[in-house]
C-alpha atoms as a PDB file:
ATOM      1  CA  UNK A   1      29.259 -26.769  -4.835  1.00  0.00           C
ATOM      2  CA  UNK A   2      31.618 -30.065  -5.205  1.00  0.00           C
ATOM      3  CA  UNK A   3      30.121 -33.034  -7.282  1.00  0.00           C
ATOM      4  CA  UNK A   4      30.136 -35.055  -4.555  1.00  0.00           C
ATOM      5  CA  UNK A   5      28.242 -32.897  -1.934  1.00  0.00           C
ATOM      6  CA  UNK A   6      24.377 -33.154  -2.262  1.00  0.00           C
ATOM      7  CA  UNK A   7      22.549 -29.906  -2.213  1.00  0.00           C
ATOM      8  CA  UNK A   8      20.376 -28.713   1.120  1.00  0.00           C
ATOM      9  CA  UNK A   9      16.732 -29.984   1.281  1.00  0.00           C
ATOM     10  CA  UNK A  10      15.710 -25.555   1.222  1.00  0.00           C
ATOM     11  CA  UNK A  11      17.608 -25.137  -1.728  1.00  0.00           C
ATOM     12  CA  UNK A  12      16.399 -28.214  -3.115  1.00  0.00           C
ATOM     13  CA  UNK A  13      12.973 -26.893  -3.030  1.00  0.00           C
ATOM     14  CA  UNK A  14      14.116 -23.705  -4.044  1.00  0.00           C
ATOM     15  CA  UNK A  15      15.099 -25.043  -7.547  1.00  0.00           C
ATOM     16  CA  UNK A  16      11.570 -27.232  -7.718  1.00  0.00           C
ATOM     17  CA  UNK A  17       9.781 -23.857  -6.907  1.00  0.00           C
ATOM     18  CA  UNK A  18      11.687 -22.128  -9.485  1.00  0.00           C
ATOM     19  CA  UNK A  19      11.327 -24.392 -12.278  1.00  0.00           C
ATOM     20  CA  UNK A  20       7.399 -25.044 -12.371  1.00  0.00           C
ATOM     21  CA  UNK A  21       6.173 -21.438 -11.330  1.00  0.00           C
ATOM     22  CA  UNK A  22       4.396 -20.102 -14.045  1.00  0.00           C
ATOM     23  CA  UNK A  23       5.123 -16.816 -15.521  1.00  0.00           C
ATOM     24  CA  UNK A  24       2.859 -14.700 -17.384  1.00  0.00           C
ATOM     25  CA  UNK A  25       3.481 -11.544 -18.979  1.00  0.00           C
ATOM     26  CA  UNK A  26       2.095  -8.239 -18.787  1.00  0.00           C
ATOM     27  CA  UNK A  27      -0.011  -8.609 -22.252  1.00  0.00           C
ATOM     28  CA  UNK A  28      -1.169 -12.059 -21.105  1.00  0.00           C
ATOM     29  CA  UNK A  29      -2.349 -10.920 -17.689  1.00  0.00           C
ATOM     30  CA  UNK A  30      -4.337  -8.001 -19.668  1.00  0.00           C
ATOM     31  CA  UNK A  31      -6.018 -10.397 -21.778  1.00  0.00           C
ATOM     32  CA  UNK A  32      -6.820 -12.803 -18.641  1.00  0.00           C
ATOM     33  CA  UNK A  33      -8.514  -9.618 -16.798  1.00  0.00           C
ATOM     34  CA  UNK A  34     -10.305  -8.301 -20.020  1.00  0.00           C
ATOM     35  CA  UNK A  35     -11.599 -11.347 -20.401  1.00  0.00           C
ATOM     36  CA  UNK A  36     -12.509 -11.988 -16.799  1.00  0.00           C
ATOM     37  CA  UNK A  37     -14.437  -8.422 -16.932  1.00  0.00           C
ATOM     38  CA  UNK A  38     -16.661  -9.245 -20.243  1.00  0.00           C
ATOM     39  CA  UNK A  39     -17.956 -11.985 -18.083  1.00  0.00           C
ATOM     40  CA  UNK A  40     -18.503 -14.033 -21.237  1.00  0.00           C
ATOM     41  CA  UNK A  41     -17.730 -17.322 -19.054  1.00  0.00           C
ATOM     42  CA  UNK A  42     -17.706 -18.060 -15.263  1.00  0.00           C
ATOM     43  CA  UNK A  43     -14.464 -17.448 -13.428  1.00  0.00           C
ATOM     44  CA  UNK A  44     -14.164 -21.189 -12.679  1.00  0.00           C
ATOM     45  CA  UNK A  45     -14.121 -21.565 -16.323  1.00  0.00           C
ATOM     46  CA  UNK A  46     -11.558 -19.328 -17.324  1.00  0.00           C
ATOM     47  CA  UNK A  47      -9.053 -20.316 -14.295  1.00  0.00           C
ATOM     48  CA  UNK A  48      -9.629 -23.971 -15.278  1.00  0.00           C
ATOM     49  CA  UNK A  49      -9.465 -22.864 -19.380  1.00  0.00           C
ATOM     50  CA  UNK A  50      -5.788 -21.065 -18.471  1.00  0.00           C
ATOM     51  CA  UNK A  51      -4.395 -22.974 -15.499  1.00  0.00           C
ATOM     52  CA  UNK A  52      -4.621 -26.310 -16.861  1.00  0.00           C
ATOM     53  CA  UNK A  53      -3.110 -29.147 -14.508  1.00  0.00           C
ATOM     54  CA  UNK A  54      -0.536 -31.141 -15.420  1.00  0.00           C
ATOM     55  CA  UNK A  55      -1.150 -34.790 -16.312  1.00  0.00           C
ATOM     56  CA  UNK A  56       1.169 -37.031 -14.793  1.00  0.00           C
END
Protein backbone atom coordinates (compact mmCIF):
# COMPACT_ATOMS: atom_id res chain seq x y z
CA UNK A 1 0.00 0.00 0.00
CA UNK A 2 1.43 3.72 -0.84
CA UNK A 3 1.82 6.14 2.22
CA UNK A 4 -0.49 8.27 0.93
CA UNK A 5 -3.49 5.90 0.24
CA UNK A 6 -5.67 5.25 3.39
CA UNK A 7 -6.52 1.68 4.04
CA UNK A 8 -10.35 0.22 3.32
CA UNK A 9 -12.87 0.64 6.22
CA UNK A 10 -13.02 -3.90 6.08
CA UNK A 11 -9.51 -4.05 6.43
CA UNK A 12 -9.49 -1.41 8.86
CA UNK A 13 -11.56 -3.46 11.09
CA UNK A 14 -9.74 -6.36 10.19
CA UNK A 15 -6.54 -5.04 11.94
CA UNK A 16 -8.83 -3.72 15.15
CA UNK A 17 -10.24 -7.36 15.27
CA UNK A 18 -6.88 -8.76 15.09
CA UNK A 19 -5.16 -6.81 17.60
CA UNK A 20 -7.60 -7.07 20.73
CA UNK A 21 -8.81 -10.79 20.23
CA UNK A 22 -7.68 -12.65 22.99
CA UNK A 23 -5.76 -15.77 22.67
CA UNK A 24 -5.51 -18.45 25.09
CA UNK A 25 -3.58 -21.47 24.95
CA UNK A 26 -4.26 -24.98 25.17
CA UNK A 27 -2.92 -25.30 29.00
CA UNK A 28 -4.88 -22.14 29.88
CA UNK A 29 -8.15 -23.32 28.38
CA UNK A 30 -7.56 -26.72 30.49
CA UNK A 31 -7.21 -24.90 33.58
CA UNK A 32 -10.38 -22.56 32.72
CA UNK A 33 -12.55 -25.93 32.16
CA UNK A 34 -11.04 -27.80 35.24
CA UNK A 35 -11.85 -25.16 37.10
CA UNK A 36 -15.27 -24.53 35.65
CA UNK A 37 -16.02 -28.44 36.42
CA UNK A 38 -14.92 -28.34 40.34
CA UNK A 39 -17.67 -25.84 40.54
CA UNK A 40 -15.77 -24.16 43.36
CA UNK A 41 -17.30 -20.66 42.11
CA UNK A 42 -20.30 -19.72 39.87
CA UNK A 43 -19.65 -19.47 36.16
CA UNK A 44 -20.41 -15.72 36.26
CA UNK A 45 -17.59 -15.56 38.59
CA UNK A 46 -15.00 -17.21 36.83
CA UNK A 47 -15.89 -15.51 33.26
CA UNK A 48 -15.84 -12.14 35.08
CA UNK A 49 -12.45 -13.42 37.30
CA UNK A 50 -10.69 -14.28 33.60
CA UNK A 51 -12.31 -11.94 31.09
CA UNK A 52 -11.73 -8.82 32.82
CA UNK A 53 -12.89 -5.59 30.82
CA UNK A 54 -10.78 -3.12 29.88
CA UNK A 55 -10.83 0.24 31.68
CA UNK A 56 -10.78 3.03 29.46
Amino acid sequence: MKANQKPSPENYLKDIRRKTRRIFTAEQKILIVMEALRAETSIAELCRRKHPQKKW
